[in-house]
N, C-alpha and C. Protein backbone atom coordinates (compact mmCIF):
# COMPACT_ATOMS: atom_id res chain seq x y z
N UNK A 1 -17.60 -77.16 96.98
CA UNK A 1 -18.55 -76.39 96.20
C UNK A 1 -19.90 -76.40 96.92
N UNK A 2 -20.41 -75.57 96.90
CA UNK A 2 -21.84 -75.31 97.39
C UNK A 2 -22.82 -75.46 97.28
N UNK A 3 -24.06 -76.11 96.90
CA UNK A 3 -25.27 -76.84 96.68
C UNK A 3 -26.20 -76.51 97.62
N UNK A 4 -27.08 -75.88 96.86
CA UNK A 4 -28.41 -75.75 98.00
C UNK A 4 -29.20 -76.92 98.29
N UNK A 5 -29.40 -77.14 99.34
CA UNK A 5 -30.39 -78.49 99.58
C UNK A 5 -31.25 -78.83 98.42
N UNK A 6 -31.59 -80.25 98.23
CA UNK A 6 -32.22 -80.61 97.34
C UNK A 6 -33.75 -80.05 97.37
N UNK A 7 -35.12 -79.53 96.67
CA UNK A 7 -36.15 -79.29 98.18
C UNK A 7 -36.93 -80.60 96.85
N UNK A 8 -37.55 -81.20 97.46
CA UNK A 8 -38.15 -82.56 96.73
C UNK A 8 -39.52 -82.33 95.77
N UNK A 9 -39.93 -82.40 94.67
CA UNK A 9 -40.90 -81.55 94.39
C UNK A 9 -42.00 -82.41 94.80
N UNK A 10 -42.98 -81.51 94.52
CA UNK A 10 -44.72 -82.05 94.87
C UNK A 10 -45.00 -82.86 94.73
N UNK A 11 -46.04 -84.07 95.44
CA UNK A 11 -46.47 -85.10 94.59
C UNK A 11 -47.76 -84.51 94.14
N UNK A 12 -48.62 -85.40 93.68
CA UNK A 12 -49.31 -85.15 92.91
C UNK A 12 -50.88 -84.55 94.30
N UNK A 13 -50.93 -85.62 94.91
CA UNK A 13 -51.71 -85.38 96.43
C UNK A 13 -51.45 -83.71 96.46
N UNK A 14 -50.25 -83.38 96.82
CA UNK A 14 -50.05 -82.30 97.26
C UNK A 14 -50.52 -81.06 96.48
N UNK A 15 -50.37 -81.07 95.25
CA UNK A 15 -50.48 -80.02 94.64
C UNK A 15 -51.98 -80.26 94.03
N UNK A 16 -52.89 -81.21 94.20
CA UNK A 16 -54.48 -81.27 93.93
C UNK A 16 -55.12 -80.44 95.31
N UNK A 17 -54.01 -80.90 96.48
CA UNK A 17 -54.64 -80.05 97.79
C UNK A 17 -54.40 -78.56 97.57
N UNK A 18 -53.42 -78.36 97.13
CA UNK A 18 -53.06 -76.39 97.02
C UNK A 18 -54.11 -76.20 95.66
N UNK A 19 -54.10 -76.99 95.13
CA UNK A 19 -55.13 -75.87 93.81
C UNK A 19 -56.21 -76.12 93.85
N UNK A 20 -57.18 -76.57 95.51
CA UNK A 20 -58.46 -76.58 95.77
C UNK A 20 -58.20 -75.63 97.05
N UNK A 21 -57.08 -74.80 96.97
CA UNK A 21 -57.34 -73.43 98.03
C UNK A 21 -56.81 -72.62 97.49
N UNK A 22 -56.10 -71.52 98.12
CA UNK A 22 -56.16 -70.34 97.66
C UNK A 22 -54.89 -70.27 96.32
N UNK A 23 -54.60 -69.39 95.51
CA UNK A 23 -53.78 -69.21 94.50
C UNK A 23 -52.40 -68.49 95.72
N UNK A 24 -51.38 -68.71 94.91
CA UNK A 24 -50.17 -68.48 95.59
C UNK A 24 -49.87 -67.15 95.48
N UNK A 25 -49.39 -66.46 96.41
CA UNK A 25 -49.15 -64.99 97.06
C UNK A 25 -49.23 -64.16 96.17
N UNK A 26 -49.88 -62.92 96.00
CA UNK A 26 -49.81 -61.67 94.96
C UNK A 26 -48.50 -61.79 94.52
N UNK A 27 -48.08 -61.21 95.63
CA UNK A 27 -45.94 -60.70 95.53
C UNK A 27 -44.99 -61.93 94.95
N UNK A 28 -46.18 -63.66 94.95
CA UNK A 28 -44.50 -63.77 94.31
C UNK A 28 -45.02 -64.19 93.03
N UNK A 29 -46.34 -63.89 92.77
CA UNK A 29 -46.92 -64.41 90.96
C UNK A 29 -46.18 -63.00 90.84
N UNK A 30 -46.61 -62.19 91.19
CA UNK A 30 -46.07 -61.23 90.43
C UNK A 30 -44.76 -60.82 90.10
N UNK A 31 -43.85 -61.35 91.59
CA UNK A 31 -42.30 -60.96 91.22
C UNK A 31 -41.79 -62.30 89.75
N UNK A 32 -42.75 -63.25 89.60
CA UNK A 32 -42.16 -64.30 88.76
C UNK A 32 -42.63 -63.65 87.39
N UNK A 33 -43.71 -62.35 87.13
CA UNK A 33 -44.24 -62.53 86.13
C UNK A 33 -42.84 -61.19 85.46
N UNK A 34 -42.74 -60.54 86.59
CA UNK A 34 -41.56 -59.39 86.41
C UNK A 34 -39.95 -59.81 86.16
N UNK A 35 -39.98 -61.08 86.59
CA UNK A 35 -38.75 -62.26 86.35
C UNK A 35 -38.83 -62.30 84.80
N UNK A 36 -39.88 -63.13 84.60
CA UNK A 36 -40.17 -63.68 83.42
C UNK A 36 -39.83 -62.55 82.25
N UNK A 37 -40.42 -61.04 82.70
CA UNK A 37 -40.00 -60.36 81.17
C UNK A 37 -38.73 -60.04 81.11
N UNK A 38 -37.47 -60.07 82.08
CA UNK A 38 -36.08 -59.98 82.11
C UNK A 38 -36.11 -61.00 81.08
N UNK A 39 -36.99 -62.54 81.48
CA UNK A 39 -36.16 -63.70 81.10
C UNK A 39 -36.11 -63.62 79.45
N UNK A 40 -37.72 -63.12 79.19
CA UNK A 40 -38.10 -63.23 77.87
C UNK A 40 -37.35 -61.99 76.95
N UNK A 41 -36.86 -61.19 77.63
CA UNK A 41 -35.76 -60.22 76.74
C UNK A 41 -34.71 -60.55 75.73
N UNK A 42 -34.13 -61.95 76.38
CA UNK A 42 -33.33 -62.44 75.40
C UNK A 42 -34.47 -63.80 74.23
N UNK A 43 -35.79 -63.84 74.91
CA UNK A 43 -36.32 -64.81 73.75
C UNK A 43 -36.45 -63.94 72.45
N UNK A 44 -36.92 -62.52 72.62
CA UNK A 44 -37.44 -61.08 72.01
C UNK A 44 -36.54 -61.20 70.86
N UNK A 45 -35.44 -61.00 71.96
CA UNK A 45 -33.93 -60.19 71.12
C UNK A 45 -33.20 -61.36 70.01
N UNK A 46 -33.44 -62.51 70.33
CA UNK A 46 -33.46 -63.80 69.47
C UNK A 46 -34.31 -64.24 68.13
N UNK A 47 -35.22 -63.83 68.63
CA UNK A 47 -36.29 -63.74 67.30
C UNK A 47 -36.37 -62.70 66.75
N UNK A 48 -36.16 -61.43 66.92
CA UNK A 48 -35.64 -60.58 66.22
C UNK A 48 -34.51 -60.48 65.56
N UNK A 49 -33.79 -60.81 65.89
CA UNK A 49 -32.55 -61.26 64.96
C UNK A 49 -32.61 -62.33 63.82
N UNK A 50 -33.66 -63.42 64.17
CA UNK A 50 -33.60 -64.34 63.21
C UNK A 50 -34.49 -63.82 62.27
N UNK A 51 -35.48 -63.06 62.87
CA UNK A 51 -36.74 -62.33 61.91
C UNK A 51 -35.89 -61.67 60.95
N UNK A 52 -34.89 -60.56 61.27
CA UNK A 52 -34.44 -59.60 60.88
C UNK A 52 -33.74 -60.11 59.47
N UNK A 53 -32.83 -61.54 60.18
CA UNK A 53 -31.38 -62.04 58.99
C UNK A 53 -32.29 -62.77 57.72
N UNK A 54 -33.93 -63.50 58.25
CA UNK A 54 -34.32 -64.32 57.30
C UNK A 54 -34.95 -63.62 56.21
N UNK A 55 -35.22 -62.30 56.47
CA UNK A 55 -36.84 -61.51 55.48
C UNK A 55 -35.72 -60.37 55.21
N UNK A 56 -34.11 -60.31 55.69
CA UNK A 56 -33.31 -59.66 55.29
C UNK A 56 -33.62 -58.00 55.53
N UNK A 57 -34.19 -57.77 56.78
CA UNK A 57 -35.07 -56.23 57.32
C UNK A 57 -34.16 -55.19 57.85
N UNK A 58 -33.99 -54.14 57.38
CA UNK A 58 -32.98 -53.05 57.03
C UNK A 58 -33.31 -52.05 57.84
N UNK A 59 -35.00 -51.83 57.90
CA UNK A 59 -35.36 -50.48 58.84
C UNK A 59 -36.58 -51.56 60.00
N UNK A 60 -36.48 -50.68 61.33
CA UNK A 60 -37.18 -51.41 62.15
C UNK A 60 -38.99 -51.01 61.94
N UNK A 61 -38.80 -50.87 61.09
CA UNK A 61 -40.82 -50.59 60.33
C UNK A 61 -41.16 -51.46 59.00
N UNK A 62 -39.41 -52.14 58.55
CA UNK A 62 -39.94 -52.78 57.48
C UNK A 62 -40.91 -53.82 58.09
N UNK A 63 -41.46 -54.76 57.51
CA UNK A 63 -42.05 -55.91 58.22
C UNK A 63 -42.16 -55.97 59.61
N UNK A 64 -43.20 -55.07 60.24
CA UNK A 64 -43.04 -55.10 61.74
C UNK A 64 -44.52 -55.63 61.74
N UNK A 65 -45.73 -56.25 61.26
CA UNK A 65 -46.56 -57.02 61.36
C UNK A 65 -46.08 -58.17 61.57
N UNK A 66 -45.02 -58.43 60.34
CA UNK A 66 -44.52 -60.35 60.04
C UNK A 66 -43.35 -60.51 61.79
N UNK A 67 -42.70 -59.14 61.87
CA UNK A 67 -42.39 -59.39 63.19
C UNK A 67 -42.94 -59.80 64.41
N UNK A 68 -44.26 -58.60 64.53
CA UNK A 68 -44.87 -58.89 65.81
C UNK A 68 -45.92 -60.42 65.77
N UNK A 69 -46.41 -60.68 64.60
CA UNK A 69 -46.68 -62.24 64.12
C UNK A 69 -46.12 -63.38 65.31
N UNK A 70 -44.68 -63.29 64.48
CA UNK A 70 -43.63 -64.24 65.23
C UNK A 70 -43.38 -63.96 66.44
N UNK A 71 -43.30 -62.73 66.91
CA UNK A 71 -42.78 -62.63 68.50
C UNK A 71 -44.27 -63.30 69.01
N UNK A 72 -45.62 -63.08 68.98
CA UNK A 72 -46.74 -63.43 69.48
C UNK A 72 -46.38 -64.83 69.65
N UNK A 73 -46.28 -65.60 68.34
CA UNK A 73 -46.08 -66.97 68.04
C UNK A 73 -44.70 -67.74 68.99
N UNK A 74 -43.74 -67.23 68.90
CA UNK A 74 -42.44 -67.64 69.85
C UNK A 74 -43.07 -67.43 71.52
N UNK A 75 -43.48 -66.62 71.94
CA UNK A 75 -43.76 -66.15 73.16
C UNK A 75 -44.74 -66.96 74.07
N UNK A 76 -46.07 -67.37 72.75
CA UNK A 76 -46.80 -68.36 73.25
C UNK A 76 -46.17 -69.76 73.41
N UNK A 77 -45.03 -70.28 72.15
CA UNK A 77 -44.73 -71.47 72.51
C UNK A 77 -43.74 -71.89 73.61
N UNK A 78 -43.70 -70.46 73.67
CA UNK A 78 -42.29 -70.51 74.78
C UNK A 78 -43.31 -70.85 75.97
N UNK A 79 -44.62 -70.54 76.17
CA UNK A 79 -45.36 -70.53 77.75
C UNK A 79 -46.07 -72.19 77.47
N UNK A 80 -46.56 -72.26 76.19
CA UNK A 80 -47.22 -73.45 75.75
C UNK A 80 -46.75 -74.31 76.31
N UNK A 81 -45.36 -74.83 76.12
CA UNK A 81 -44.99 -75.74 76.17
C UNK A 81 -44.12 -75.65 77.96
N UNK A 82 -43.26 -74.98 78.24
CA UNK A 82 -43.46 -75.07 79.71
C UNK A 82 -44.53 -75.64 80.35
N UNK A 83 -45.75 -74.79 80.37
CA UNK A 83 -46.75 -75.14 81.30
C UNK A 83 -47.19 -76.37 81.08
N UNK A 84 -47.31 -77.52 79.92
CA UNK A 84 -47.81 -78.60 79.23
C UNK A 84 -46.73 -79.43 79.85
N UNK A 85 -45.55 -79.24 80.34
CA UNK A 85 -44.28 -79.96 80.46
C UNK A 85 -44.42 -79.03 82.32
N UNK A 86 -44.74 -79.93 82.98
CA UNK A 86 -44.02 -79.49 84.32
C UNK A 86 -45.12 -78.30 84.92
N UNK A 87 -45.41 -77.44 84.25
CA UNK A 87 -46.83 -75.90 84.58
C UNK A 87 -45.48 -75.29 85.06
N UNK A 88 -44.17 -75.34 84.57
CA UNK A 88 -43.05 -73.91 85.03
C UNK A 88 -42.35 -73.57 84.32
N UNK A 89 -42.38 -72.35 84.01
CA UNK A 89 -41.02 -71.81 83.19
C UNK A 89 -40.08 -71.32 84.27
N UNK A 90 -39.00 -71.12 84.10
CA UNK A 90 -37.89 -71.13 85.17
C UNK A 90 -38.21 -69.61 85.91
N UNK A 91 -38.76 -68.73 85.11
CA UNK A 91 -39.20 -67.93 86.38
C UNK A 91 -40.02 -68.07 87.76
N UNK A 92 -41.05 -69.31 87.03
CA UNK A 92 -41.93 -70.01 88.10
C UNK A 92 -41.32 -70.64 89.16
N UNK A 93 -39.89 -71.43 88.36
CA UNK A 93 -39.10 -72.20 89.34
C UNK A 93 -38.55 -71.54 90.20
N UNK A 94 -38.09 -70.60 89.80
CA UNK A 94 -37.54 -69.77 90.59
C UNK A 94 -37.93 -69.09 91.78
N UNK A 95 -39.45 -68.38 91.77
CA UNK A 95 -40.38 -68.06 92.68
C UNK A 95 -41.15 -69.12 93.04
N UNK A 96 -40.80 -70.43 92.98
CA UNK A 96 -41.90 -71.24 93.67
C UNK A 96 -43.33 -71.26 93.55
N UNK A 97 -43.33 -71.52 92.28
CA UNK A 97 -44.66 -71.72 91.64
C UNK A 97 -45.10 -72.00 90.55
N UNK A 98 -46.35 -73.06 90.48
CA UNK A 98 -46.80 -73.76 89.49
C UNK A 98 -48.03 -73.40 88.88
N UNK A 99 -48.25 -73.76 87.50
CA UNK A 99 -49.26 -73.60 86.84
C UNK A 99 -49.79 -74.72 86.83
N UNK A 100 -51.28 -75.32 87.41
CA UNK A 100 -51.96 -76.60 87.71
C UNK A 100 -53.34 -76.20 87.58
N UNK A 101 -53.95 -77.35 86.92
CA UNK A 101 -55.35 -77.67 86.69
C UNK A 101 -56.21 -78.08 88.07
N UNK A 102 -57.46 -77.33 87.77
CA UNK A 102 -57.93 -77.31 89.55
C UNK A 102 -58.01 -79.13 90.24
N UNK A 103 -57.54 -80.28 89.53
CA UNK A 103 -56.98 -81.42 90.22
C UNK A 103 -55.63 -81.61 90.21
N UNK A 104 -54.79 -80.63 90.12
CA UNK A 104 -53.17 -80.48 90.67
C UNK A 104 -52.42 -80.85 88.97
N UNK A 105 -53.31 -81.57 87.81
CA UNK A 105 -52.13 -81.87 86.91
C UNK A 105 -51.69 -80.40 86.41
N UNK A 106 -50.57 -80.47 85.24
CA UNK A 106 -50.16 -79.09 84.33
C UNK A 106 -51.47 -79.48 83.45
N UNK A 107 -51.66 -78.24 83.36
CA UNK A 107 -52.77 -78.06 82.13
C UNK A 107 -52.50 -78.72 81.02
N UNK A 108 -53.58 -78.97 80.60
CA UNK A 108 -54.00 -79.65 78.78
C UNK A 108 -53.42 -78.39 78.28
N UNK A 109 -53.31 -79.06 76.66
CA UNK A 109 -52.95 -77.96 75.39
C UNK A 109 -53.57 -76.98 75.30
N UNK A 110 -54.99 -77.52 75.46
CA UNK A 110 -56.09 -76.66 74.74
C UNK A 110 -56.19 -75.27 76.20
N UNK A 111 -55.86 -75.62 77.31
CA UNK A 111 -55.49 -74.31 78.58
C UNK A 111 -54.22 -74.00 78.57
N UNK A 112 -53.44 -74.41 78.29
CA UNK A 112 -52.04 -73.84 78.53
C UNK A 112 -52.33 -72.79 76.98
N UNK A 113 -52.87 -73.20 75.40
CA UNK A 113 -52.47 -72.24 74.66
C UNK A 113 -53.91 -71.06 75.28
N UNK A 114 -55.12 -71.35 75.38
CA UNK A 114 -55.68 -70.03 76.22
C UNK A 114 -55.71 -69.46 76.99
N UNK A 115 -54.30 -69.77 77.90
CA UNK A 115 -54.21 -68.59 79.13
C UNK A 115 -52.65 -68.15 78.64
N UNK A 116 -52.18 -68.64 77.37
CA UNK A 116 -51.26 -67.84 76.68
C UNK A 116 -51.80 -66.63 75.38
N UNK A 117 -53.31 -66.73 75.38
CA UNK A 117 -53.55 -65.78 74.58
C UNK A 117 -54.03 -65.04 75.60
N UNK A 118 -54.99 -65.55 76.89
CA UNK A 118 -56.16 -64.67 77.38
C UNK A 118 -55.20 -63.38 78.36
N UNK A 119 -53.64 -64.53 78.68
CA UNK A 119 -53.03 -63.50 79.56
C UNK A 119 -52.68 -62.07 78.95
N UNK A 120 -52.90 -62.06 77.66
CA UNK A 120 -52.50 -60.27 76.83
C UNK A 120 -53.90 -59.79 77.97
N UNK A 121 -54.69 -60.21 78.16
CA UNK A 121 -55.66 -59.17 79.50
C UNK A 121 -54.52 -58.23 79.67
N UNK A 122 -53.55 -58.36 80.79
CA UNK A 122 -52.30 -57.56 81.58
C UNK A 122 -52.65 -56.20 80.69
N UNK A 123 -52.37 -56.51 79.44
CA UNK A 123 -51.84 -55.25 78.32
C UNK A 123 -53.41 -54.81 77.70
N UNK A 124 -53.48 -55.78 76.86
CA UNK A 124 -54.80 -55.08 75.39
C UNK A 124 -55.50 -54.35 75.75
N UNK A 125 -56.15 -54.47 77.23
CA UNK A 125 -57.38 -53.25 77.06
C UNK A 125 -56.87 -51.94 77.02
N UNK A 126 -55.92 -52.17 77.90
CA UNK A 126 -55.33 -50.47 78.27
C UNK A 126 -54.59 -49.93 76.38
N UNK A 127 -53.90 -51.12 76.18
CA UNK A 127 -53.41 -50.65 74.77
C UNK A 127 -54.14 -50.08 73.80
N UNK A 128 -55.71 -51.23 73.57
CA UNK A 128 -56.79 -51.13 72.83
C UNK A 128 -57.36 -49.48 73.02
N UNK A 129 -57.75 -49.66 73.99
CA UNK A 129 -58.14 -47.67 74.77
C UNK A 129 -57.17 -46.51 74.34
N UNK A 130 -55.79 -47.02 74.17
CA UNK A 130 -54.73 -45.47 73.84
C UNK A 130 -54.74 -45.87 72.22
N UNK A 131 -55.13 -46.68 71.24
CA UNK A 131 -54.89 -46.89 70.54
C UNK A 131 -56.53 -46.23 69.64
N UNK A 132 -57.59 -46.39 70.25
CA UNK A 132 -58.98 -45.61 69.72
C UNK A 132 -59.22 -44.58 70.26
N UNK A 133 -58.15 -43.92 71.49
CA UNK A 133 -57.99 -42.41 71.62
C UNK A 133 -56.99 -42.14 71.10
N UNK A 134 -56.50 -42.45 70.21
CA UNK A 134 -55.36 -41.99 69.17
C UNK A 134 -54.29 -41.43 70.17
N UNK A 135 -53.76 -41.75 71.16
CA UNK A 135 -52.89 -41.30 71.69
C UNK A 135 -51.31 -41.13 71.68
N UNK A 136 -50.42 -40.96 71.25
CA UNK A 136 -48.92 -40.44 70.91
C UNK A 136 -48.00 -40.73 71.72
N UNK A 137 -48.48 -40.40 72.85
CA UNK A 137 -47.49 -39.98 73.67
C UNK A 137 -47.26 -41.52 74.56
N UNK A 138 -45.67 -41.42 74.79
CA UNK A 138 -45.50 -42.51 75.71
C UNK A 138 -45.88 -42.25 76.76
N UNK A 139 -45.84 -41.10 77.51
CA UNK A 139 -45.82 -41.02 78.78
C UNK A 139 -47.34 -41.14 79.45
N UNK A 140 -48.55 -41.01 78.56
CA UNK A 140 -49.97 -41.25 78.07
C UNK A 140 -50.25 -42.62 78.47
N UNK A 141 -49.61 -43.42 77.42
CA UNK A 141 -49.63 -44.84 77.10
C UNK A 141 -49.16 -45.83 78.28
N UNK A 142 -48.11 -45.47 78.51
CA UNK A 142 -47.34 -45.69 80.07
C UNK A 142 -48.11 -45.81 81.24
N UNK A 143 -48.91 -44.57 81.13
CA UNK A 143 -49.78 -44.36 82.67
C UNK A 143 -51.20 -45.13 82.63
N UNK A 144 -51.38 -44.95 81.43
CA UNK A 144 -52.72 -46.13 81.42
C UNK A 144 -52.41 -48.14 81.35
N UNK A 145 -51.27 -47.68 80.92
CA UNK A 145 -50.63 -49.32 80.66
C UNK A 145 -50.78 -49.69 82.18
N UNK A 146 -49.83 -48.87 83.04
CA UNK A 146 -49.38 -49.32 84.51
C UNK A 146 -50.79 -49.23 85.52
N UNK A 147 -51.78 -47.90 85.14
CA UNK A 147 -53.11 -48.22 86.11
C UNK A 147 -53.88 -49.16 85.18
N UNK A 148 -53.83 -49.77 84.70
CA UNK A 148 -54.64 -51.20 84.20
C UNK A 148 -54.22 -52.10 84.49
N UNK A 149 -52.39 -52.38 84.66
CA UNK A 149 -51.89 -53.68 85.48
C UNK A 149 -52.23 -53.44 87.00
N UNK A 150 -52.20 -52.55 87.57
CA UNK A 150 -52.56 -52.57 88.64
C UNK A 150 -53.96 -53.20 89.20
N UNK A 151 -55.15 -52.50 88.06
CA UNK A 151 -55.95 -52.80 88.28
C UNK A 151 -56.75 -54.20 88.30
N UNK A 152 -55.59 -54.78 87.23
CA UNK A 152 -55.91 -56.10 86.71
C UNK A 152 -55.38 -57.04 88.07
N UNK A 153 -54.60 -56.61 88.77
CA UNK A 153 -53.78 -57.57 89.96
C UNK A 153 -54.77 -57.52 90.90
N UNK A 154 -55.43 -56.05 91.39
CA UNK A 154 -56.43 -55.93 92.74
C UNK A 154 -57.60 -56.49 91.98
N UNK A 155 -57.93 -56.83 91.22
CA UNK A 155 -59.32 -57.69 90.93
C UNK A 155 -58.88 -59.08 91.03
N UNK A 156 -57.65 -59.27 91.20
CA UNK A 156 -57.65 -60.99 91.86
C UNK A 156 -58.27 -61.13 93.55
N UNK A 157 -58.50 -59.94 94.16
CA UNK A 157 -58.85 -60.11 95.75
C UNK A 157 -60.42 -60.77 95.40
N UNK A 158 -60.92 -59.95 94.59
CA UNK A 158 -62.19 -60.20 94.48
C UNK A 158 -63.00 -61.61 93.59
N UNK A 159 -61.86 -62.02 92.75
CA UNK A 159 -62.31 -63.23 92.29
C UNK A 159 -61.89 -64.62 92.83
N UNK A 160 -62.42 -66.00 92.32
CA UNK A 160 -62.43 -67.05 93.62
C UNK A 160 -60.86 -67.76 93.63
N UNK A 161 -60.64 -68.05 94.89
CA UNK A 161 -59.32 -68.38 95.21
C UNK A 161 -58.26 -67.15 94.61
N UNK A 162 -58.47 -66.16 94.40
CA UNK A 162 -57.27 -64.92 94.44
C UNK A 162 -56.76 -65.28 93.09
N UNK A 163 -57.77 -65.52 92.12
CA UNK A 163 -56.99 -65.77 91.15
C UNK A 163 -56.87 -64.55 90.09
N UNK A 164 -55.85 -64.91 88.83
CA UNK A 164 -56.35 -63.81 87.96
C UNK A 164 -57.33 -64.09 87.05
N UNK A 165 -57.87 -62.70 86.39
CA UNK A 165 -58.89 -63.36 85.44
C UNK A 165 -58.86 -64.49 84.25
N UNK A 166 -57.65 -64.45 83.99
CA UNK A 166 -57.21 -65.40 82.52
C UNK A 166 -57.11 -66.26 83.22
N UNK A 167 -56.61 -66.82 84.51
CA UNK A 167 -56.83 -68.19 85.07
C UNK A 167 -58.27 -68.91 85.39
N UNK A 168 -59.23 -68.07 86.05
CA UNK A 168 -60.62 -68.51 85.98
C UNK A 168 -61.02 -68.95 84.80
N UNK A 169 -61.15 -68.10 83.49
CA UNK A 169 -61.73 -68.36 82.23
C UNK A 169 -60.93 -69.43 81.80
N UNK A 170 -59.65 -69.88 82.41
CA UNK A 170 -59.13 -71.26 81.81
C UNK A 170 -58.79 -72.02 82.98
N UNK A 171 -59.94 -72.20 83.93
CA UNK A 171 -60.00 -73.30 84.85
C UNK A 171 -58.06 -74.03 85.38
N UNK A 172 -57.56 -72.53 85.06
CA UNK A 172 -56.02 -72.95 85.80
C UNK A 172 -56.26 -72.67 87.39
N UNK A 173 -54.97 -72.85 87.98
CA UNK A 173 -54.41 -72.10 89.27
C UNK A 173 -52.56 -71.83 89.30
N UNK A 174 -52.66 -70.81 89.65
CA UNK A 174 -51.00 -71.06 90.03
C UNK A 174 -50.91 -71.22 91.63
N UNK A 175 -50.03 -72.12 92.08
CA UNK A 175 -50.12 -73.05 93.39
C UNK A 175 -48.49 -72.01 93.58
N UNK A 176 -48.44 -72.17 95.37
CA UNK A 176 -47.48 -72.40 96.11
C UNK A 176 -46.78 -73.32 96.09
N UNK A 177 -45.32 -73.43 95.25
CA UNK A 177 -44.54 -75.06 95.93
C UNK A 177 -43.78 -75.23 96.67
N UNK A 178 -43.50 -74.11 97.71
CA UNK A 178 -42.66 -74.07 98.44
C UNK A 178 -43.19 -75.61 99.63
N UNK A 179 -41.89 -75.79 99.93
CA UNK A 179 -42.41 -77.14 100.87
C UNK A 179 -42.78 -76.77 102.43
C-alpha cells in the first residue's frame, strides 16, 4: 500500500520565523479558500437538513432568517475552532498552510472568532451595494460579487506582509508550511 512520506510539522521556531515575513502565496490561500467552499458544501447541506427536520420547514422561505442564523453560527464554529486547535482546517492542510499569530502560535478565541466574522469582507460589501441598489438580477449580483473578490485579493499586494485585510485587523498571518 502506498503512503506518502511523512513531512514533519513545524516547530514552533519555525513558524514564529514565517509569520515575521511574508504571508504564504496568493495562489495557494486562495486555491485553499476555493477548497474550503467544496469542503463546506456538505457542512451547508447538513445544517440544512437538521434546520429543516427540527423547525419542521416545508418551503425554502419558511424560516430562512432562523436558517441563515445557524448556517452563520455552524460556519463560524466550524473555522473557530480549527484555527484555535492547530490554525488548519483540512483545506489548509491540504494546501500547506497555517493560520498563526504574528509569534507563530494558532490564534486566541477572541482572533480566531474575528477573522471568522471580519472574513464576510470577501462578500458584504459587494452584497451590501446590490442589496441598496435594489438589484434582481443574478447575473448583476454575480459580477459585482466576483470584481470585489478580486479586488479584495489585489489589495493584499499593497498591505504589510501580503496579507488580507481581515488578517491585519486581527493581527493573524497565514504562513507557508511546506518544509
Amino acid at each position: 500500500m502506498f503512503r506518502p512520506p511523512a513531512v514533519p510539522p513545524l516547530t514552533l521556531a519555525q513558524c514564529a520565523e514565517r509569520a515575521a515575513g511574508t504571508a504564504a502565496p496568493l495562489k495557494r490561500r486562495l486555491a485553499a479558500f476555493l477548497y474550503e467552499g467544496v469542503l463546506l458544501f456538505g457542512v451547508v447541506m447538513l445544517v440544512g437538513l437538521v434546520f429543516g427536520m427540527a423547525t419542521q420547514q416545508r418551503h425554502a422561505l419558511q424560516g430562512r432568517e432562523g436558517l441563515q442564523a445557524m448556517l452563520f453560527l455552524a460556519l463560524s464554529l466550524y473555522f473557530i475552532w480549527f484555527w484555535t486547535h492547530g490554525g488548519q482546517t483540512l483545506a489548509m492542510k491540504t494546501w500547506h498552510v497555517r493560520l498563526v499569530r504574528h509569534d507563530g502560535l494558532p490564534p486566541t478565541l477572541l482572533q480566531a472568532a474575528g477573522r471568522a466574522v471580519l472574513s464576510w469582507l470577501w462578500f458584504a460589501p459587494a452584497l451590501a451595494l446590490a442589496w441598496v441598489a435594489q438589484w434582481h438580477h443574478g447575473k448583476s449580483i454575480g459580477g459585482l460579487l466576483a470584481l470585489w473578490m478580486v479586488a479584495y485579493a489585489i489589495l493584499s499586494f499593497i498591505l504589510p506582509h501580503r496579507q488580507f485585510l481581515h488578517d491585519v485587523l486581527c493581527r493573524t498571518r497565514v504562513i507557508d508550511t511546506r518544509p
